[in-house]
Protein backbone atom coordinates (compact mmCIF):
# COMPACT_ATOMS: atom_id res chain seq x y z
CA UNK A 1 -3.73 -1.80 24.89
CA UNK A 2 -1.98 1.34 25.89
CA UNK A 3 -2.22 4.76 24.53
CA UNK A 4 1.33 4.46 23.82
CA UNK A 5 0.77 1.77 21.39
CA UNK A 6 -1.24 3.39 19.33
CA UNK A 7 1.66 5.38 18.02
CA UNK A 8 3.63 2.26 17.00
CA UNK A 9 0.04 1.14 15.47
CA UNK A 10 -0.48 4.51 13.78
CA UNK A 11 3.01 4.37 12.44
CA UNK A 12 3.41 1.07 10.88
CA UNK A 13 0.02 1.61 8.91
CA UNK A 14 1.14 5.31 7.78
CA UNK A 15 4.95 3.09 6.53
CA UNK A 16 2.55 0.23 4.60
CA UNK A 17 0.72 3.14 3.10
CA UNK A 18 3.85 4.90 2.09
CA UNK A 19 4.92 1.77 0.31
CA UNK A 20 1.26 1.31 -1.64
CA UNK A 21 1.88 5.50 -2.73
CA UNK A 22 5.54 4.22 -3.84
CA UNK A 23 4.33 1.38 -6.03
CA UNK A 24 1.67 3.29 -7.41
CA UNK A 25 3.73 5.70 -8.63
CA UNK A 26 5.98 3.47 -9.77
CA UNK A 27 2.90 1.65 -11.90
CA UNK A 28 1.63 5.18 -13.25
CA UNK A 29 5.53 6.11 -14.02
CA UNK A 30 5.81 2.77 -16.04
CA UNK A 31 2.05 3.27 -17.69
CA UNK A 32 3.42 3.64 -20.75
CA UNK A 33 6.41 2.19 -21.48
CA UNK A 34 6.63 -0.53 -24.66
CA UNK A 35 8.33 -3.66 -24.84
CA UNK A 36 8.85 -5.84 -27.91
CA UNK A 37 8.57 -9.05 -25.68
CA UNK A 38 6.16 -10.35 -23.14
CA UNK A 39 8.83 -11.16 -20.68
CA UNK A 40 10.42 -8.04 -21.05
CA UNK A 41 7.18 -5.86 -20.13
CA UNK A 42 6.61 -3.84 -16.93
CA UNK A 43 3.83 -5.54 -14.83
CA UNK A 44 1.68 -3.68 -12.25
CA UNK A 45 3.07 -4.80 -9.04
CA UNK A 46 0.41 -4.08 -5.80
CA UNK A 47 1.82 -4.46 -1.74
CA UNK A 48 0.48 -7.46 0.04
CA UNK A 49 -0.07 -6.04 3.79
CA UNK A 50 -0.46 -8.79 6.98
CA UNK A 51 -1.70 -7.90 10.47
CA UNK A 52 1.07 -7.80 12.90
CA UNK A 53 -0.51 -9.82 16.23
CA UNK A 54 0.69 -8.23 19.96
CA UNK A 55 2.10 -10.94 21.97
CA UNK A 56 0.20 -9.86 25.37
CA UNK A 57 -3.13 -10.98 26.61
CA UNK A 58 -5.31 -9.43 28.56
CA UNK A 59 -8.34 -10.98 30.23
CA UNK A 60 -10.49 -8.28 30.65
CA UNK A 61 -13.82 -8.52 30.18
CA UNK A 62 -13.96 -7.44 26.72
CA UNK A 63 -10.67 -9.63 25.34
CA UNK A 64 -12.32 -11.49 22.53
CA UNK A 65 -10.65 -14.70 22.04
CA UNK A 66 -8.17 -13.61 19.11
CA UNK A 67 -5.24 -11.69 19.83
CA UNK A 68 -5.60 -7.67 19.43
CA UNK A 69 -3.70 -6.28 16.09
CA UNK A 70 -0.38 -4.49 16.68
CA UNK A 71 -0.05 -3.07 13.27
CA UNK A 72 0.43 -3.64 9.84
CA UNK A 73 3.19 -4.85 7.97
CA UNK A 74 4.07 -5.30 3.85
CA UNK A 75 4.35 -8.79 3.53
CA UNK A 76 5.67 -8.64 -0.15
CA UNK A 77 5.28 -6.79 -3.11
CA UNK A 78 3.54 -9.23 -5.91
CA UNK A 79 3.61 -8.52 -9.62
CA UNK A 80 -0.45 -8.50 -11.48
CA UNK A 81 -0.44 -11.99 -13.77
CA UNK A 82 -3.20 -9.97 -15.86
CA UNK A 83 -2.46 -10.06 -19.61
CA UNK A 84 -0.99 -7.40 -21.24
CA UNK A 85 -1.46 -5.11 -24.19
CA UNK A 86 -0.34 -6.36 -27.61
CA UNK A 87 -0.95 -4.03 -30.07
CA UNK A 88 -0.01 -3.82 -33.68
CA UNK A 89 2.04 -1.13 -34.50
CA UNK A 90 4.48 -2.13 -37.34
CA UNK A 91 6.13 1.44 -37.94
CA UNK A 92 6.68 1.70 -33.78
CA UNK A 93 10.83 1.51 -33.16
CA UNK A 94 10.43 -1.63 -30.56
CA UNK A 95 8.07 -3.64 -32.20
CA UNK A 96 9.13 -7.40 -32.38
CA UNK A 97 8.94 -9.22 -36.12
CA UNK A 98 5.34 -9.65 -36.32
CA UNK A 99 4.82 -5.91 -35.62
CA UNK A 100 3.38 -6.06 -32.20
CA UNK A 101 4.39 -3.78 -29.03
CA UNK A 102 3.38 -5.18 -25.85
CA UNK A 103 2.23 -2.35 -22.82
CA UNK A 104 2.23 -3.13 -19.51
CA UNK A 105 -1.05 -3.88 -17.76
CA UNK A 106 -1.14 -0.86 -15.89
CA UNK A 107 -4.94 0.56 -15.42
CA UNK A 108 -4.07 4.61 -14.72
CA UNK A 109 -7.57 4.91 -13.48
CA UNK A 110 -7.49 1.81 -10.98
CA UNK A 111 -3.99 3.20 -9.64
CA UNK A 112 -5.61 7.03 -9.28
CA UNK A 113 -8.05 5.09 -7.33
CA UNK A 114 -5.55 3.41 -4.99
CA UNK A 115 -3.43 6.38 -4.86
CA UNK A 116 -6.45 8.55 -3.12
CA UNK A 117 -7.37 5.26 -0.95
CA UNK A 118 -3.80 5.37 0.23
CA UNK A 119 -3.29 8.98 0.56
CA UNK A 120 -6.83 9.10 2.51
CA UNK A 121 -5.41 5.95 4.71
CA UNK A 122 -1.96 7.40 5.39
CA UNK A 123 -4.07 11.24 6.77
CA UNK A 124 -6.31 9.36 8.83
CA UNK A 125 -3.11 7.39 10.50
CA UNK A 126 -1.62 11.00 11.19
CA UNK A 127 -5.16 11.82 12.67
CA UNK A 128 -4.74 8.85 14.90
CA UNK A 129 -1.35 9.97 16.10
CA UNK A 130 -2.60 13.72 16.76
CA UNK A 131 -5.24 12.28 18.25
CA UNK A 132 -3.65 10.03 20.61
CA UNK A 133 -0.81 12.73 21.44
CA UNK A 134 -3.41 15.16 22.79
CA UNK A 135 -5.08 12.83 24.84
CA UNK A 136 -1.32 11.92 26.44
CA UNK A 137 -1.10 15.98 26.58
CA UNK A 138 -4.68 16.09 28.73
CA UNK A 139 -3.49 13.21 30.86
CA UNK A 140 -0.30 15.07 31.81
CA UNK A 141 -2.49 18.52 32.65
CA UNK A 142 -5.01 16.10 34.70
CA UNK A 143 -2.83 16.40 38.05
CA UNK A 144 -2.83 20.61 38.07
């Protein structure tokens, strides 16, 4: 693996973990909103990320036999099948004709949560980039 790589490495985990901070925000945005039928109800939706595999091989002595990660990548954005929040609220302006007002299944302290985990994930990418650009910087100063 070359040093170089570990920008396009850095990068596509610091994009993934832009998408998680986008769709929790979108979850905590939609927390509240009401729906007067089940099918009509926001739904907590959560990124699915995959390992992106290089394609080269090297056979040094420490080249296990799976091939080295290359990155991450979002492999979809799914929708959480949990149930959601019926509630009986009769007097409430979108309640269907038994009185109930469904809320989405959005748990605002789960998504703090995964908004810190993200947040934490996407600094310690930028680390890995700083990182990685000084030791290019010390290379280049090697040869004075």
């Amino acid at each position: 693996m070359s040093l170089s790589s570990l920008f396009n490495i850095a990068g596509s985990g610091m994009s993934a973990q832009n998408v998680r901070l986008n769709t929790v925000a979108s979850n905590i945005a939609n927390a509240d909103t009401v729906s007067s039928s089940v099918g009509q109800t926001y739904r907590a939706r959560h990124p699915v990320f995959a390992t992106v595999f290089s394609d080269a091989r090297d056979d040094s002595l420490f080249q296990s036999e799976t091939q080295a990660g290359a990155g991450v990548q979002v492999a979809g954005i799914i929708e959480d099948d949990s149930s959601l929040q019926a509630r009986y609220e009769p007097a409430h302006p979108a309640a269907d004709k038994d009185g109930y007002v469904y809320y989405p299944n959005v748990n605002v302290v789960e998504e703090m949560a995964d908004m810190i985990s993200a947040s934490r994930s996407f600094q310690t990418n930028a680390e890995v980039m700083n990182t990685a650009k000084q030791m290019m910087q010390k290379v280049l100063t090697l040869g004075q």
